[in-house]
N, C-alpha and C. Protein backbone atom coordinates (compact mmCIF):
# COMPACT_ATOMS: atom_id res chain seq x y z
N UNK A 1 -14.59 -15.82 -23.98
CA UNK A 1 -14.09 -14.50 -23.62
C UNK A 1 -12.68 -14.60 -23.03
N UNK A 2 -11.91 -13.77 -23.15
CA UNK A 2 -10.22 -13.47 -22.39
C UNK A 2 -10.44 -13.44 -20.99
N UNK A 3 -9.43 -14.37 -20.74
CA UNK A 3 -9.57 -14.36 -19.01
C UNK A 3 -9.23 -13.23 -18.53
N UNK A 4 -9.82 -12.89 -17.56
CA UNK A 4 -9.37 -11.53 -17.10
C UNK A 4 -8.76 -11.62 -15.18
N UNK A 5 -8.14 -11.10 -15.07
CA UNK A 5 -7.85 -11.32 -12.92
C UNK A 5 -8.92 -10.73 -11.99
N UNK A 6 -9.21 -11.40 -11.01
CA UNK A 6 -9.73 -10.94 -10.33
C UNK A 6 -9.19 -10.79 -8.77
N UNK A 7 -8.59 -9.00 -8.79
CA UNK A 7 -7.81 -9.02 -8.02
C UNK A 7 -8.65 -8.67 -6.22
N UNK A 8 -7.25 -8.34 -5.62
CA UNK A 8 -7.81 -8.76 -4.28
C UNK A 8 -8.51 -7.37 -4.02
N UNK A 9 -8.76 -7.56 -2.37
CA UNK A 9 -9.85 -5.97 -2.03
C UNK A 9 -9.69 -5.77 -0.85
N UNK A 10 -10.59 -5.24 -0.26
CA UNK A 10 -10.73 -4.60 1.47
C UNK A 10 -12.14 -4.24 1.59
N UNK A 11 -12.02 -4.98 2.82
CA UNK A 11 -13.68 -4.36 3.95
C UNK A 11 -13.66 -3.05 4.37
N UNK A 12 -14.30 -2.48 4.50
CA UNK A 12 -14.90 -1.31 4.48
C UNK A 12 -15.16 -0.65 5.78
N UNK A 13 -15.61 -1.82 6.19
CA UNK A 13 -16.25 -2.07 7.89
C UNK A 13 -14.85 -2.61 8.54
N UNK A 14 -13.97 -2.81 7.96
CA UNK A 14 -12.52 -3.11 9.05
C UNK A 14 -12.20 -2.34 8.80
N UNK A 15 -11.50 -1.50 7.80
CA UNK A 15 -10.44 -0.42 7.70
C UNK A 15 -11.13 0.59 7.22
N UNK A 16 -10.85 1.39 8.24
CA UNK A 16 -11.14 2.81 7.79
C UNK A 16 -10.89 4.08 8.98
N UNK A 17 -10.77 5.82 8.54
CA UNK A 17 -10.15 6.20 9.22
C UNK A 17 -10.52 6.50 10.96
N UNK A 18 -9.29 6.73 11.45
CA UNK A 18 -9.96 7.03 13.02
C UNK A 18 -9.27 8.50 13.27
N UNK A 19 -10.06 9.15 14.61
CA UNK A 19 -9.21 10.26 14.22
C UNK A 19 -8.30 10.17 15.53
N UNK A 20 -7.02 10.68 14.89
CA UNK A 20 -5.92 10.36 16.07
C UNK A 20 -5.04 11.00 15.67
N UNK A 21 -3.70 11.54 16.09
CA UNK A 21 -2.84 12.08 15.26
C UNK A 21 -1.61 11.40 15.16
N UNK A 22 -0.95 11.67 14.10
CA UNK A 22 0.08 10.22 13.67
C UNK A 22 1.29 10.40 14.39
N UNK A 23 1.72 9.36 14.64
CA UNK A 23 3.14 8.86 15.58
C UNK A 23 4.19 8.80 14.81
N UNK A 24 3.93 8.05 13.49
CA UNK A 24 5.32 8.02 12.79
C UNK A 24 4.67 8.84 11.31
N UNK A 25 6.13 9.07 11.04
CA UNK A 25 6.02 9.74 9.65
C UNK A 25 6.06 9.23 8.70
N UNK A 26 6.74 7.60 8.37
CA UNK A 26 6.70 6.73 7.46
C UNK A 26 6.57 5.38 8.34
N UNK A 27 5.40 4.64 7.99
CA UNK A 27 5.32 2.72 8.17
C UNK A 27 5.80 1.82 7.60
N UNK A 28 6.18 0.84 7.43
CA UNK A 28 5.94 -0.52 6.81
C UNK A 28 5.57 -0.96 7.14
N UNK A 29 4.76 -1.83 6.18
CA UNK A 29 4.66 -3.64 6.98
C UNK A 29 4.19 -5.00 6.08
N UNK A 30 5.16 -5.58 6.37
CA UNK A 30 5.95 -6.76 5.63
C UNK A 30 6.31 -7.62 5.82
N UNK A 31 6.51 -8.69 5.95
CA UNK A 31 7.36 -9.91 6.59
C UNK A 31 8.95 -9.82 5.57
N UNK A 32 10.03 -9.85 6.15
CA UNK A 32 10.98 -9.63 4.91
C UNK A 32 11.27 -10.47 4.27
N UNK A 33 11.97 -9.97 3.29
CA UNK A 33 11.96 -10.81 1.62
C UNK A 33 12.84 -10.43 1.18
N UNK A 34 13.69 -11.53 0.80
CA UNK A 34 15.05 -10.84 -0.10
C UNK A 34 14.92 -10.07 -1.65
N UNK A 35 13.65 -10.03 -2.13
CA UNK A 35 13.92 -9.56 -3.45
C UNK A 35 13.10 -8.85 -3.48
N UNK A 36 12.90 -7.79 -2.60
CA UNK A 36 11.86 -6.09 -2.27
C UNK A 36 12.83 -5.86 -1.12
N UNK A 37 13.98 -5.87 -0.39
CA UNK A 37 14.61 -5.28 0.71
C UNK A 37 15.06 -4.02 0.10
N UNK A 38 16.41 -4.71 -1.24
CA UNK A 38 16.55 -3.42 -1.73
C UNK A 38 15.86 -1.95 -2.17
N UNK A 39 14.72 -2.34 -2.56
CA UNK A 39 13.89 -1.31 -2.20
C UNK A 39 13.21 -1.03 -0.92
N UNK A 40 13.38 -1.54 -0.06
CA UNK A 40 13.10 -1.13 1.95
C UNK A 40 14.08 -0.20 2.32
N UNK A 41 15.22 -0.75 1.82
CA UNK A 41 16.56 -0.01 1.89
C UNK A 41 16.42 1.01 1.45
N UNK A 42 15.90 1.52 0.05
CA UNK A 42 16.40 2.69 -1.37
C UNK A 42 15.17 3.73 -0.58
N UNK A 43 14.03 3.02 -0.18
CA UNK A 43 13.21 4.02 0.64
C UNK A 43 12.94 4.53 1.55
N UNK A 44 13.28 3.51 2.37
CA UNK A 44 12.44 3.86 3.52
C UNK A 44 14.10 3.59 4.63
N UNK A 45 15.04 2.84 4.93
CA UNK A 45 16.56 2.37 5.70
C UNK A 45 17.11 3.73 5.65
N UNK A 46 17.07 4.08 4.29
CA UNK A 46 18.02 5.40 3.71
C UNK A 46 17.77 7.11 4.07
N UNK A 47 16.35 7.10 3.88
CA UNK A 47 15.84 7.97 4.44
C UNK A 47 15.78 8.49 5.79
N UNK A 48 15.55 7.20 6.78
CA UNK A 48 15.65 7.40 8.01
C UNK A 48 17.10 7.47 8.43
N UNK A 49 18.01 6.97 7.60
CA UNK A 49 19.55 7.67 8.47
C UNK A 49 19.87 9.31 7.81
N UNK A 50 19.61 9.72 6.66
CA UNK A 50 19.76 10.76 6.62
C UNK A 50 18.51 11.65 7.27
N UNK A 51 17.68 11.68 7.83
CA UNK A 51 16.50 12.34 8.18
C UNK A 51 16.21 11.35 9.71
N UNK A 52 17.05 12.44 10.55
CA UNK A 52 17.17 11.64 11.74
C UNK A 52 16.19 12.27 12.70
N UNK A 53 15.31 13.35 12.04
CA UNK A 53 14.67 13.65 13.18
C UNK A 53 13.04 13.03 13.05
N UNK A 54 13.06 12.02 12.02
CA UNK A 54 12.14 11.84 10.92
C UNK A 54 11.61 10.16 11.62
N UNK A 55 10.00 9.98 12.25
CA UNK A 55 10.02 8.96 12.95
C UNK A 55 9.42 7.78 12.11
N UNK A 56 10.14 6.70 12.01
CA UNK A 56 9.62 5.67 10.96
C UNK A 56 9.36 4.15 12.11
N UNK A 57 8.78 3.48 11.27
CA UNK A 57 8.49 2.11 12.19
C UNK A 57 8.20 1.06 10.81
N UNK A 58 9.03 -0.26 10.91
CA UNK A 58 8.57 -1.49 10.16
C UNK A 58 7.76 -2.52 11.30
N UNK A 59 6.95 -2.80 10.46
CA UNK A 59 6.51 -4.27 11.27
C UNK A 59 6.26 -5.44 10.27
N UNK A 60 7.10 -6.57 11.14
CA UNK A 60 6.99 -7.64 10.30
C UNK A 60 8.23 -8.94 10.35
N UNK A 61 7.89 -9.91 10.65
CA UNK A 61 9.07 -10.86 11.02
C UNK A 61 10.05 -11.36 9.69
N UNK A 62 11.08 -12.22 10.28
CA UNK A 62 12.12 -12.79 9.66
C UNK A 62 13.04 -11.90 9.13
N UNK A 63 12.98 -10.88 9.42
CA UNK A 63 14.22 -9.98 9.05
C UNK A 63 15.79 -10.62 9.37
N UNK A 64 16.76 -10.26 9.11
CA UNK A 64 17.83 -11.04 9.23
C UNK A 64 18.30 -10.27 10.65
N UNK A 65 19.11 -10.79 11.40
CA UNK A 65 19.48 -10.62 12.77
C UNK A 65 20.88 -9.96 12.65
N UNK A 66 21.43 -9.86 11.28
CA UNK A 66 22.77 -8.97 10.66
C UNK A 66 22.40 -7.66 10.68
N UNK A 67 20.96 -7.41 10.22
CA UNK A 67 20.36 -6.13 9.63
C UNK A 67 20.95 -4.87 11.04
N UNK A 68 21.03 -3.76 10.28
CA UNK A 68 21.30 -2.71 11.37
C UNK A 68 20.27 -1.76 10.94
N UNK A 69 19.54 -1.61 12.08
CA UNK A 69 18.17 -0.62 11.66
C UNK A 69 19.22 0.66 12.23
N UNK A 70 18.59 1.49 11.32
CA UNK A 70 18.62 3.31 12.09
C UNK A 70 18.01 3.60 13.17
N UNK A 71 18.81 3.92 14.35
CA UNK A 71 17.79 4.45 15.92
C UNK A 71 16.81 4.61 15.39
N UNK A 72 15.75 5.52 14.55
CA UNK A 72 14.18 6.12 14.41
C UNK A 72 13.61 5.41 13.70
N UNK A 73 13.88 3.82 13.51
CA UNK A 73 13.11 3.41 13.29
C UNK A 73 12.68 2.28 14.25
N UNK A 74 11.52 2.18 14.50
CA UNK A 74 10.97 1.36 15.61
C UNK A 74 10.41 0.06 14.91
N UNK A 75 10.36 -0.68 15.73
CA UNK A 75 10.68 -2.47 15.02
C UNK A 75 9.20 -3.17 15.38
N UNK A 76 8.58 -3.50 14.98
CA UNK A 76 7.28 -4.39 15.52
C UNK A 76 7.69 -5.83 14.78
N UNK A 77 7.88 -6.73 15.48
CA UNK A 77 7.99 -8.09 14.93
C UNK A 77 6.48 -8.33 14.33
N UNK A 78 6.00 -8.82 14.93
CA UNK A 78 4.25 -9.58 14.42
C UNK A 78 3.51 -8.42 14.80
N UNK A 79 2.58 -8.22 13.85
CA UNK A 79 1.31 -7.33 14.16
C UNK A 79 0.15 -8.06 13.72
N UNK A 80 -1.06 -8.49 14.54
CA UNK A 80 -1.74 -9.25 14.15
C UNK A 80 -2.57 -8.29 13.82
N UNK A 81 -3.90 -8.77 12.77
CA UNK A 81 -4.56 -8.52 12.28
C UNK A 81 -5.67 -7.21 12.67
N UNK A 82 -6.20 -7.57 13.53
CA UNK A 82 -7.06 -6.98 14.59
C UNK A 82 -6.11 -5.18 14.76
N UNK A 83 -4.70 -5.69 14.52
CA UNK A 83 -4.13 -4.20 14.74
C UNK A 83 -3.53 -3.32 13.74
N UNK A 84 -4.17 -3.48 11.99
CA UNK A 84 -3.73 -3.36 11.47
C UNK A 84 -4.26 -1.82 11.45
N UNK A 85 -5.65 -1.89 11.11
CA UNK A 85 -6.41 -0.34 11.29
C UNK A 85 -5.79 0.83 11.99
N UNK A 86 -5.48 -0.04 12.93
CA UNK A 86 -4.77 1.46 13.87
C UNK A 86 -3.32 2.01 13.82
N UNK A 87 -2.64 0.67 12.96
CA UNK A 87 -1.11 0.74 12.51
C UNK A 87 -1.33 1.79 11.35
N UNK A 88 -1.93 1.34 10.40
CA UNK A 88 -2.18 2.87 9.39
C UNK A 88 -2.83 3.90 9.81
N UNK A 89 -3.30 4.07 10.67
CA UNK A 89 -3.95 5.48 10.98
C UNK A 89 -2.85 6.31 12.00
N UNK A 90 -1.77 5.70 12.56
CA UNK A 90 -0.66 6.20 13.00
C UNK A 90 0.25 7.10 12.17
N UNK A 91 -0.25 6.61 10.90
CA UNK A 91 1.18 6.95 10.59
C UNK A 91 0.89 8.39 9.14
N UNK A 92 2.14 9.14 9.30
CA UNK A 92 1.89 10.42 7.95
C UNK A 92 1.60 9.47 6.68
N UNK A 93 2.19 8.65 6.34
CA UNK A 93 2.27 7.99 5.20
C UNK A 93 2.60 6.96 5.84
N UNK A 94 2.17 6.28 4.58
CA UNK A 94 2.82 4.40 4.65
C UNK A 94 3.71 3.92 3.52
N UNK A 95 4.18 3.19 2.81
CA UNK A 95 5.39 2.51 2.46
C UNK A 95 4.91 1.76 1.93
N UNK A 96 4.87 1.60 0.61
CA UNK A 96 4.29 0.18 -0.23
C UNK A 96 5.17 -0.46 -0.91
N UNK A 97 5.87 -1.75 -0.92
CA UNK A 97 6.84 -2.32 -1.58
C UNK A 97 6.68 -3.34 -2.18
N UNK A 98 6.86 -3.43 -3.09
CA UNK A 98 6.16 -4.54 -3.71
C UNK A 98 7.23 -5.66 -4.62
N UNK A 99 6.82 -7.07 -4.36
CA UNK A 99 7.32 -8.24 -4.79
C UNK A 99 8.22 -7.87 -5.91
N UNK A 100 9.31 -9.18 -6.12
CA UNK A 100 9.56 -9.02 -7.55
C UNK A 100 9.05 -9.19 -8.67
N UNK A 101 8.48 -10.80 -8.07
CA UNK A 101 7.25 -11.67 -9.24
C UNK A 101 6.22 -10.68 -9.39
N UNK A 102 5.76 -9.76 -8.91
CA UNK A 102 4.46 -8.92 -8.96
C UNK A 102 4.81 -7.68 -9.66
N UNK A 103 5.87 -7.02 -9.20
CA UNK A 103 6.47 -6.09 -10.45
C UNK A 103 6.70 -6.34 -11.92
N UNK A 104 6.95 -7.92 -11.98
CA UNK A 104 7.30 -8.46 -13.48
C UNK A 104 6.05 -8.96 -13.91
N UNK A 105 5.02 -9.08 -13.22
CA UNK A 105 3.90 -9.73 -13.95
C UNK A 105 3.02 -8.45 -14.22
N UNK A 106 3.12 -7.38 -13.55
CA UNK A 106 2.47 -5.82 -13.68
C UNK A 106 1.10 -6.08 -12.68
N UNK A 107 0.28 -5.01 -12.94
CA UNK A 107 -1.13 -4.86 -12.84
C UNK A 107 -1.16 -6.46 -11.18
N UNK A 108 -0.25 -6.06 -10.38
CA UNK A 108 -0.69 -7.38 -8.94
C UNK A 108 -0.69 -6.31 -7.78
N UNK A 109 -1.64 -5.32 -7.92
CA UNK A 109 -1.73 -4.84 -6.39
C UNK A 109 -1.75 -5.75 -5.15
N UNK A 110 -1.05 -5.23 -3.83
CA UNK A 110 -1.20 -6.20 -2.73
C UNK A 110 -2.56 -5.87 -1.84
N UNK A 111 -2.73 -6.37 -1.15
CA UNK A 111 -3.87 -5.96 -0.44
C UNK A 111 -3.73 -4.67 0.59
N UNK A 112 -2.50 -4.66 0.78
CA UNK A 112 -2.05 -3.78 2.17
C UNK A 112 -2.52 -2.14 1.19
N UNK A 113 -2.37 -2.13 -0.01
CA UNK A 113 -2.73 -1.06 -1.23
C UNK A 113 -3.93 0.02 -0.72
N UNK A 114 -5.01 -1.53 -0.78
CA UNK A 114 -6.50 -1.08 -0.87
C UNK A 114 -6.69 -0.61 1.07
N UNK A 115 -5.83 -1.84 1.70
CA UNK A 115 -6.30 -1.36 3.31
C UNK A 115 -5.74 -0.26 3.82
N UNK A 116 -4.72 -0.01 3.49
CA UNK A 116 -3.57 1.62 3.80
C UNK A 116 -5.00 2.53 3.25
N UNK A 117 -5.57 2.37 2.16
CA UNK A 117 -5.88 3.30 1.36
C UNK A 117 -7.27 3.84 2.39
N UNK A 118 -8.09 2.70 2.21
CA UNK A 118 -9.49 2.38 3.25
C UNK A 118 -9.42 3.42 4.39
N UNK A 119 -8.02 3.54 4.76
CA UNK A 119 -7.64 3.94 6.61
C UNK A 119 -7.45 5.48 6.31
N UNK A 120 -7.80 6.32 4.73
CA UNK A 120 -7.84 7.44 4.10
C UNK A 120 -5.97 7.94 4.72
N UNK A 121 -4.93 6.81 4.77
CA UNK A 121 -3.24 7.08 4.94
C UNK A 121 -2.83 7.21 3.85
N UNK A 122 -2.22 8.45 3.33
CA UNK A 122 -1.50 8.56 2.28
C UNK A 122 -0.28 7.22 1.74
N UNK A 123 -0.50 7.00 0.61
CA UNK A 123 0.90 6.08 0.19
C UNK A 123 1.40 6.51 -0.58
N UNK A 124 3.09 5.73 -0.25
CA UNK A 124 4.24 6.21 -1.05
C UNK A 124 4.16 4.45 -1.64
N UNK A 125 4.56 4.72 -3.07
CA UNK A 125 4.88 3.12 -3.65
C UNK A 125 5.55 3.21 -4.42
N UNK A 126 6.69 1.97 -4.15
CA UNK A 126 7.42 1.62 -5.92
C UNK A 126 6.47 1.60 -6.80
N UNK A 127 7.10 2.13 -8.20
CA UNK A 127 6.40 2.12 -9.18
C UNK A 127 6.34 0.52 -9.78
N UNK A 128 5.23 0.08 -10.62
CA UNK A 128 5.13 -0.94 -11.32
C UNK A 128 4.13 -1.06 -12.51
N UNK A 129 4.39 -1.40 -13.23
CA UNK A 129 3.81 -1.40 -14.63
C UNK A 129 1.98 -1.67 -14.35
N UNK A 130 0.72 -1.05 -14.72
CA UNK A 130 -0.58 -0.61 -13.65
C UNK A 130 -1.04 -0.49 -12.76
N UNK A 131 0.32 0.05 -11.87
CA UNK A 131 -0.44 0.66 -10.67
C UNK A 131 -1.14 2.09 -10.98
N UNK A 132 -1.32 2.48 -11.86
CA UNK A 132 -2.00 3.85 -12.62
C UNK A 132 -3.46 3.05 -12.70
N UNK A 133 -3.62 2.12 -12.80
CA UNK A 133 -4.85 1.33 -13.31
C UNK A 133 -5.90 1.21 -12.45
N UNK A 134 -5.71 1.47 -10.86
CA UNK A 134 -5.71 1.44 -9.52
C UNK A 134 -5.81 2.36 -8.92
N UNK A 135 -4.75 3.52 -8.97
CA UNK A 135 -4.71 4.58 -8.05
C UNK A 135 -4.14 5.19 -8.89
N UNK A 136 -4.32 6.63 -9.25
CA UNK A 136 -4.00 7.87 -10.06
C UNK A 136 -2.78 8.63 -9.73
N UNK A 137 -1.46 8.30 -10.09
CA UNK A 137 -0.38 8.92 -8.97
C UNK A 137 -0.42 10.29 -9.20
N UNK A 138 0.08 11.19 -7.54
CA UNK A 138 -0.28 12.85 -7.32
C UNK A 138 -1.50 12.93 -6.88
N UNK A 139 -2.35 12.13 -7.20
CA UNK A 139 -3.78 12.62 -6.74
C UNK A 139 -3.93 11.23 -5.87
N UNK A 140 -3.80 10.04 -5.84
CA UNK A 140 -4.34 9.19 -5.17
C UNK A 140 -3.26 8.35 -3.95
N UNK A 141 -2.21 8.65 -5.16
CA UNK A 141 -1.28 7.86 -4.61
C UNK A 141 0.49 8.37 -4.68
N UNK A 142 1.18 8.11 -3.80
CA UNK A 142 2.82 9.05 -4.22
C UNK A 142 3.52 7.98 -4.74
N UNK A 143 4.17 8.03 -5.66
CA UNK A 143 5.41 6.98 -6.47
C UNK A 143 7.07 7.59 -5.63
N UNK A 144 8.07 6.78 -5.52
CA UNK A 144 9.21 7.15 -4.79
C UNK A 144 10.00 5.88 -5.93
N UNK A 145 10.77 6.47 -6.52
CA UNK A 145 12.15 5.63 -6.77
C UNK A 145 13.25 6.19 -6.47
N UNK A 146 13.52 6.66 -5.68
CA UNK A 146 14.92 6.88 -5.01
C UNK A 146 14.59 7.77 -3.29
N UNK A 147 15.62 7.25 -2.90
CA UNK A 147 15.48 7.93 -1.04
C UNK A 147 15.53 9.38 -0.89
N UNK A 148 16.09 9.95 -2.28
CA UNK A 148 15.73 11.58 -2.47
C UNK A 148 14.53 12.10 -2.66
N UNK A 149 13.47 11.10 -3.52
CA UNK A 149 11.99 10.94 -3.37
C UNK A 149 11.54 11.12 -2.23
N UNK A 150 11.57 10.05 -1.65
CA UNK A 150 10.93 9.32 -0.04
C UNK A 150 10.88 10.84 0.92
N UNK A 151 12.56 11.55 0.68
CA UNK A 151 12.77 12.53 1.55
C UNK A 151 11.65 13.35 1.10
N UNK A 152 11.64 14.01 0.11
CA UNK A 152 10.98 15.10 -0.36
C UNK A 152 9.71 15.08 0.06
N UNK A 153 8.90 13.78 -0.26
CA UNK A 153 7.35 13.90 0.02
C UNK A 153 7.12 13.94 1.63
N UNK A 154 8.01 13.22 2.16
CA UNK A 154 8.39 13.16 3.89
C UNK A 154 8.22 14.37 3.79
N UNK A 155 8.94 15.62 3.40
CA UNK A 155 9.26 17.18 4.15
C UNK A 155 8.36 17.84 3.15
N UNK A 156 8.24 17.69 2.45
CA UNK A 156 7.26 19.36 1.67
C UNK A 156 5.78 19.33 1.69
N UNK A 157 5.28 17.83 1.46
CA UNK A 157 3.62 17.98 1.30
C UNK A 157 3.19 17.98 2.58
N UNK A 158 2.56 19.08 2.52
CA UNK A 158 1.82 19.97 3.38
C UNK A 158 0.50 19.03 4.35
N UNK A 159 0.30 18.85 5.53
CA UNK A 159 -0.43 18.28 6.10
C UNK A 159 -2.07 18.55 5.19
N UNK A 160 -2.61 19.71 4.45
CA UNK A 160 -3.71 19.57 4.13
C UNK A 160 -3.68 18.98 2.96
N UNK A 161 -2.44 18.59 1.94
CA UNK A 161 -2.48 17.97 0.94
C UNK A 161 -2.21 16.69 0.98
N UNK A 162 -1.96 16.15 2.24
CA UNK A 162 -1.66 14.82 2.75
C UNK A 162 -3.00 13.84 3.09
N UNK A 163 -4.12 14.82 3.79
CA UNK A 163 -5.12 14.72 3.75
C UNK A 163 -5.70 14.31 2.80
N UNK A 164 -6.01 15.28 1.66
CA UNK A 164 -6.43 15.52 0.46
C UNK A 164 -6.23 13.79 -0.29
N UNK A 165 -4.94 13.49 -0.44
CA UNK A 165 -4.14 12.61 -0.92
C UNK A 165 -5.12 11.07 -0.41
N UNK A 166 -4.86 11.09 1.06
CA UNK A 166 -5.11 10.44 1.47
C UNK A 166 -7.13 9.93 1.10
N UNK A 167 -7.75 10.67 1.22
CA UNK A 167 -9.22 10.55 1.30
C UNK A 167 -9.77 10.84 -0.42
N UNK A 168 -8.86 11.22 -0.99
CA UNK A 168 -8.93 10.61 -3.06
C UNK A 168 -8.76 8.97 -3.06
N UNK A 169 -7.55 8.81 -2.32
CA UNK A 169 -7.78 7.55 -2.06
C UNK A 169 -8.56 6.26 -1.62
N UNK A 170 -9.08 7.43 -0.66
CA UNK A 170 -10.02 6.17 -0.03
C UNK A 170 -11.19 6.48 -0.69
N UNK A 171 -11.47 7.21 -1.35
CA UNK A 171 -12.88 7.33 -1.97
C UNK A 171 -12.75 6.15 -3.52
N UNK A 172 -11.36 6.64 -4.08
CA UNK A 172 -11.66 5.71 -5.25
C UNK A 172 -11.29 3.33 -4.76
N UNK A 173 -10.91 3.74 -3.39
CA UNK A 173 -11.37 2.03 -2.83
C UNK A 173 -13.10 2.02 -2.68
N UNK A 174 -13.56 3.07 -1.70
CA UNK A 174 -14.86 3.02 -1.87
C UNK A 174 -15.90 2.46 -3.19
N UNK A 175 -15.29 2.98 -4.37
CA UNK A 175 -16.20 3.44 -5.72
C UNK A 175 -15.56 2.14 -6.08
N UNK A 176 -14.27 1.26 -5.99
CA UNK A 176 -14.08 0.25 -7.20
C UNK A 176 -13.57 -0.96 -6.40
N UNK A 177 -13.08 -0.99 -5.00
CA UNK A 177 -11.82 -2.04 -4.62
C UNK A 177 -12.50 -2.46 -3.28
N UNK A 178 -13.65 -2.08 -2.92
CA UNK A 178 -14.41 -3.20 -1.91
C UNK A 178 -15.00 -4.60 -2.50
N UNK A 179 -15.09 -5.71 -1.76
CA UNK A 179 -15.06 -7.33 -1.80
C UNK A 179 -16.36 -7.48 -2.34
N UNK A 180 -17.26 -6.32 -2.10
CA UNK A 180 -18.88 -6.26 -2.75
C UNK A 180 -18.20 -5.87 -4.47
N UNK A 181 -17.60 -4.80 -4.55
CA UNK A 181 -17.27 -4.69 -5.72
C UNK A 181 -16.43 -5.89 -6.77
N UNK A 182 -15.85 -6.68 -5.98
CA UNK A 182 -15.18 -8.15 -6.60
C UNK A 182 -16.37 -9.05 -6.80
N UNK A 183 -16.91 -9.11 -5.69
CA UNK A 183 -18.12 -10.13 -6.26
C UNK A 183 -18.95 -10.00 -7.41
N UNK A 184 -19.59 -8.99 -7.49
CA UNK A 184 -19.90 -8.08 -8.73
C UNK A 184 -18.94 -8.13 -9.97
N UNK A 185 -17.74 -7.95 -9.93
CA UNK A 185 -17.15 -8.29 -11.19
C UNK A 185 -16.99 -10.15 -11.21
N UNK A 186 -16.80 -10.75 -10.34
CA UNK A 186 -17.06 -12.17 -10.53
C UNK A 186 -18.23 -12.33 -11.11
N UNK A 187 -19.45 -12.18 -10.55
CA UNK A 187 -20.29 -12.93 -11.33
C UNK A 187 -20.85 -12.31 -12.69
N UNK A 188 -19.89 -10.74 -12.66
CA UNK A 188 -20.13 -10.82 -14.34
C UNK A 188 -19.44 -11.22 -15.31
N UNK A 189 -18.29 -11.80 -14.60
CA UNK A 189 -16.93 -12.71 -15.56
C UNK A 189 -17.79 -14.28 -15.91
N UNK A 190 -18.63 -14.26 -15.16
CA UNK A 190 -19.40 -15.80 -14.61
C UNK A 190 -20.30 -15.96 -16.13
N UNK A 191 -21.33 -15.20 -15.80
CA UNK A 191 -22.33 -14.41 -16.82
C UNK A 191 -21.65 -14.47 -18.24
N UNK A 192 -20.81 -14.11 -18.56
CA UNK A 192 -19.76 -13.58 -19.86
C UNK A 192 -19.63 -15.31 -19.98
N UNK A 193 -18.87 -16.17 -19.23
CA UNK A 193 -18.63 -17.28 -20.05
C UNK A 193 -19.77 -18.26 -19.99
N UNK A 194 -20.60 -18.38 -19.05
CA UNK A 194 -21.78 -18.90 -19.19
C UNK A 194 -22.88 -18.04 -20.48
N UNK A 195 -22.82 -17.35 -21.05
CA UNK A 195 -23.36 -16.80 -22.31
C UNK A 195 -22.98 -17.18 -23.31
N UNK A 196 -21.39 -17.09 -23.51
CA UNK A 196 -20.41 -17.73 -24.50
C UNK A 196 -20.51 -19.47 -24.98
N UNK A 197 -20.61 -19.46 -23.53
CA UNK A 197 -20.43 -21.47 -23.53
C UNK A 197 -22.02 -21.62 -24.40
N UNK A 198 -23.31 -20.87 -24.34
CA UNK A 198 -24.44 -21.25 -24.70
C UNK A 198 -24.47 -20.69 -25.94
N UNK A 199 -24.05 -20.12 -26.31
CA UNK A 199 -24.07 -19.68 -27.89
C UNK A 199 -23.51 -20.18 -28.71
N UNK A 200 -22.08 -21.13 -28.36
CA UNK A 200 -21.88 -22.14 -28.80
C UNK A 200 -22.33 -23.53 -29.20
N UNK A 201 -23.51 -23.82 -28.66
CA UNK A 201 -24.31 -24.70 -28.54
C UNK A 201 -24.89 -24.92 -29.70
């Protein structure tokens, strides 16, 4: 049989929503990387200097010590684990940016995808060749290629469609992208070549 990926997932029982009301209007979180900045920049840098009343926060080390953040955006070096749940439930939306190697290979969701999603936080993401495969964009998930994007979904969608957005989301992690649901497709990838290998026989 064709190899197929078996991509990553999220607990269920770690991430998920709390009720609180959000602090910032756009998140990241990332450790930085020179070949996804330009898009940190095109989305989320850009946005916050023209949209100054607009509260954003990155977290995540090695950023360069040249970098000039915009006042509104607030800086978290390390966020450990334990605090990730409550980092997405802060926030209107979150910020998904994704690799270069992972844009060119297509179909490589990151994990932060499925856990943003879990925490029922709306996401904004660069586009990449099956992320449709994953999350349904407009209904599950927001696409942004340019900081005129980023702005727009920042100011017009309406807190009950943000909602909405958000908990399509977390229902279709529920139904396909929990670690019970990977195991399950493992051992029927398992099954498939252990059938194959015996029919050959």
């Amino acid at each position: 049989p064709m190899a197929r990926p078996l991509h990553c997932s999220v607990d269920p029982r770690l991430y998920h929503p709390e009720p609180r009301s959000p602090r910032w209007d756009l998140g990241y979180m990332g450790t930085y990387s020179a070949d996804r900045h330009a898009t940190l920049e095109r989305l989320m840098l850009e946005p916050a200097r023209v949209w100054r009343k607009g509260r954003f926060i990155v977290a995540g080390a090695l950023y360069p010590e040249t970098l000039v953040w915009p006042p509104n955006i607030e800086r978290v070096v390390h966020l450990p684990p334990g605090k990730h749940r409550e980092f997405y439930n802060a926030q209107r939306f979150t910020l998904n940016v994704t690799r270069e190697q992972m844009v060119a290979a297509g179909y490589s969701p990151s994990v932060r995808l499925f856990e943003a999603a879990a925490c029922g936080t709306p996401i904004i993401s660069d586009w990449w060749e099956g992320l449709d495969r994953f999350f349904t964009p407009g209904e599950e998930i927001l696409v942004a290629r340019t900081a005129a994007d980023t702005l727009e979904l920042l100011r017009t969608v309406s807190d009950e469609e943000r909602r909405r957005i958000g908990l399509q989301a977390r229902e279709r992690v529920l139904r396909e992208h929990t670690a019970a649901h990977r195991a399950q497709e493992l051992e029927e990838y398992a099954r498939e070549v252990l059938g194959s290998a015996a029919s050959r026989r």
